[in-house]
C-alpha atoms as a PDB file:
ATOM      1  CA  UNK A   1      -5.243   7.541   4.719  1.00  0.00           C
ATOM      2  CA  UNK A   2      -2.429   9.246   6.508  1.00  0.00           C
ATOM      3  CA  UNK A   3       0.299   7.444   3.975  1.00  0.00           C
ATOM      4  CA  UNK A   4      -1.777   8.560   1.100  1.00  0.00           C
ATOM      5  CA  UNK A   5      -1.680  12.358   2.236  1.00  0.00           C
ATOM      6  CA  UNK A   6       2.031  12.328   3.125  1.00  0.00           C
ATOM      7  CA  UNK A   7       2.830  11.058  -0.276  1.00  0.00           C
ATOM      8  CA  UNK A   8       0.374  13.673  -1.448  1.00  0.00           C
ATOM      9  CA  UNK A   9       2.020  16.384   0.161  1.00  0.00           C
ATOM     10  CA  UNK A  10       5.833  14.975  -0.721  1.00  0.00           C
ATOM     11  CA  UNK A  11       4.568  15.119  -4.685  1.00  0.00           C
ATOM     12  CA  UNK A  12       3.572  18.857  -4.101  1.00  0.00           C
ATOM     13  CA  UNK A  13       6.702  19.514  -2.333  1.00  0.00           C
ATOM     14  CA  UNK A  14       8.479  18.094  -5.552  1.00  0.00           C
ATOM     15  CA  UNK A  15       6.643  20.118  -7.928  1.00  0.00           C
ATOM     16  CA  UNK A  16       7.050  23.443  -5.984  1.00  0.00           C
ATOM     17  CA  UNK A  17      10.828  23.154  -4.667  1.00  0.00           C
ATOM     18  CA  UNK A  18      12.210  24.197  -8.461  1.00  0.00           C
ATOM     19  CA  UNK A  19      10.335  27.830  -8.316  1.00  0.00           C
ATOM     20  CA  UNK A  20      11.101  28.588  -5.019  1.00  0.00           C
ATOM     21  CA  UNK A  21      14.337  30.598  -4.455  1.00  0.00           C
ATOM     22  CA  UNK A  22      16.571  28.502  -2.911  1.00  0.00           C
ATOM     23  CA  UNK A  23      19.998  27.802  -4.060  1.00  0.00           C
ATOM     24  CA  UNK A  24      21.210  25.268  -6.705  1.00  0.00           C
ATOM     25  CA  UNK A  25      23.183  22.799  -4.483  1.00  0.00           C
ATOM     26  CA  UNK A  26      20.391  23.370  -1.747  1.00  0.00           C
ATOM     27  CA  UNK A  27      17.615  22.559  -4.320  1.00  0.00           C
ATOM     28  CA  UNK A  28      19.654  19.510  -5.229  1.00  0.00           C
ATOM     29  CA  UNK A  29      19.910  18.209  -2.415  1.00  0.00           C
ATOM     30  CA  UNK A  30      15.766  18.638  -1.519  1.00  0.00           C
ATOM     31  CA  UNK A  31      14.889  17.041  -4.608  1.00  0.00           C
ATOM     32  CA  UNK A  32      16.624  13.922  -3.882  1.00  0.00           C
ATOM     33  CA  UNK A  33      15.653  13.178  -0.637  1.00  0.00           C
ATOM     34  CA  UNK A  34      11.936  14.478  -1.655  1.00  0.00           C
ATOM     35  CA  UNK A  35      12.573  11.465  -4.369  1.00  0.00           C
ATOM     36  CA  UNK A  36      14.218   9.098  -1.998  1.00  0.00           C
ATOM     37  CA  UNK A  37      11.081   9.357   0.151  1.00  0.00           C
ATOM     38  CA  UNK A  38       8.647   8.739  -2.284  1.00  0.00           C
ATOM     39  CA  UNK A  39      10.465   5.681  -3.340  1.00  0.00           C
ATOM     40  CA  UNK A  40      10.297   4.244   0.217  1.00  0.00           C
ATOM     41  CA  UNK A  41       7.009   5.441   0.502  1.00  0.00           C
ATOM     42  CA  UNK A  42       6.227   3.312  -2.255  1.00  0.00           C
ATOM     43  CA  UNK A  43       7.605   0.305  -1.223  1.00  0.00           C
ATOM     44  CA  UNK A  44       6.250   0.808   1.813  1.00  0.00           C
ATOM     45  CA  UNK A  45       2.659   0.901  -0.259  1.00  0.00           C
ATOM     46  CA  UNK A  46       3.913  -2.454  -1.742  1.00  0.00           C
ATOM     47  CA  UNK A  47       4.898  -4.272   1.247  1.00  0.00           C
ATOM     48  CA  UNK A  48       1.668  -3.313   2.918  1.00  0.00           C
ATOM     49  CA  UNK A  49      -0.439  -4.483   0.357  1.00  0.00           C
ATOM     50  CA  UNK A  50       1.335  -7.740   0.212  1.00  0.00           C
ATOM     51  CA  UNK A  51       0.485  -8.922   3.418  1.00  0.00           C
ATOM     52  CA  UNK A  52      -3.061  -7.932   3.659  1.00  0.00           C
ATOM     53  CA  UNK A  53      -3.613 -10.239   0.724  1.00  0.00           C
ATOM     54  CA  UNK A  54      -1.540 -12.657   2.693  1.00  0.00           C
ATOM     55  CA  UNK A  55      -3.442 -12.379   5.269  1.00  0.00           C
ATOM     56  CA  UNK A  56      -6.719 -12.920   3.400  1.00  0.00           C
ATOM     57  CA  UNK A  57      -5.308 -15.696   1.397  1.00  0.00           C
ATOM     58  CA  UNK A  58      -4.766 -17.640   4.829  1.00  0.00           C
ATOM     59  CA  UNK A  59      -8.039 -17.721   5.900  1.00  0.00           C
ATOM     60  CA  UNK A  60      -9.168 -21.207   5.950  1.00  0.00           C
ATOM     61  CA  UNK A  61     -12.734 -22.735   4.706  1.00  0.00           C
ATOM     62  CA  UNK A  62     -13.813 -26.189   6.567  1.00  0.00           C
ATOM     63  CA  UNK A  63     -16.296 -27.601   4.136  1.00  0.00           C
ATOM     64  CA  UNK A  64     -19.634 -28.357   6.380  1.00  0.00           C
ATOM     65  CA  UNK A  65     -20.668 -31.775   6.780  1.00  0.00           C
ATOM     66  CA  UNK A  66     -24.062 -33.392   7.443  1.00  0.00           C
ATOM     67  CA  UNK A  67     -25.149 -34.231  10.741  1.00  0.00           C
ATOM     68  CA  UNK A  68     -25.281 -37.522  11.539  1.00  0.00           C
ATOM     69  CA  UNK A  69     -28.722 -39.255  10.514  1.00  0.00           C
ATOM     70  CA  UNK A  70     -29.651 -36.911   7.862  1.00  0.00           C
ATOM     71  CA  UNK A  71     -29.491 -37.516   4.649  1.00  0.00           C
ATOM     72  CA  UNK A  72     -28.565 -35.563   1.367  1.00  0.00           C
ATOM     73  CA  UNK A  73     -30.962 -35.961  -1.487  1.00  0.00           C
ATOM     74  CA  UNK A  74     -29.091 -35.668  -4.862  1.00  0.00           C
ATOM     75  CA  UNK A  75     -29.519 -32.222  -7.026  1.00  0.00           C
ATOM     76  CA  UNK A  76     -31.080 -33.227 -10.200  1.00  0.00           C
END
């Protein structure tokens, strides 16, 4: 949950920068890397998400077989 709440907090950051006094150039310059940071945050998001479903995609299934003697009456 920690990613969640620092992109959280970087989307608040973007919203409030443009009322807050601070110089054009300054304000500029905030705003991008604010929006370069949710972009690799993002990615980040993507990448993450990616492998988990790799990861469950990999798990294998062995089909179970009868034991040896027993035998399988046919569904009707």
């Amino acid at each position: 949950m920690r990613k969640h709440a620092f992109l959280l907090i970087l989307g608040v950051l973007v919203f409030v920068v443009p009322f807050l006094g601070i110089p054009e150039t300054w304000r500029a310059t905030i705003l991008f890397s604010l929006g370069a940071l949710i972009i690799v945050m993002g990615l980040m998001f993507r990448f993450s998400a990616r492998q988990r479903e790799r990861k469950d995609s990999e798990i294998y299934y062995e089909e179970n077989e009868p034991r040896k003697g027993e035998t399988i009456e046919p569904a009707e």
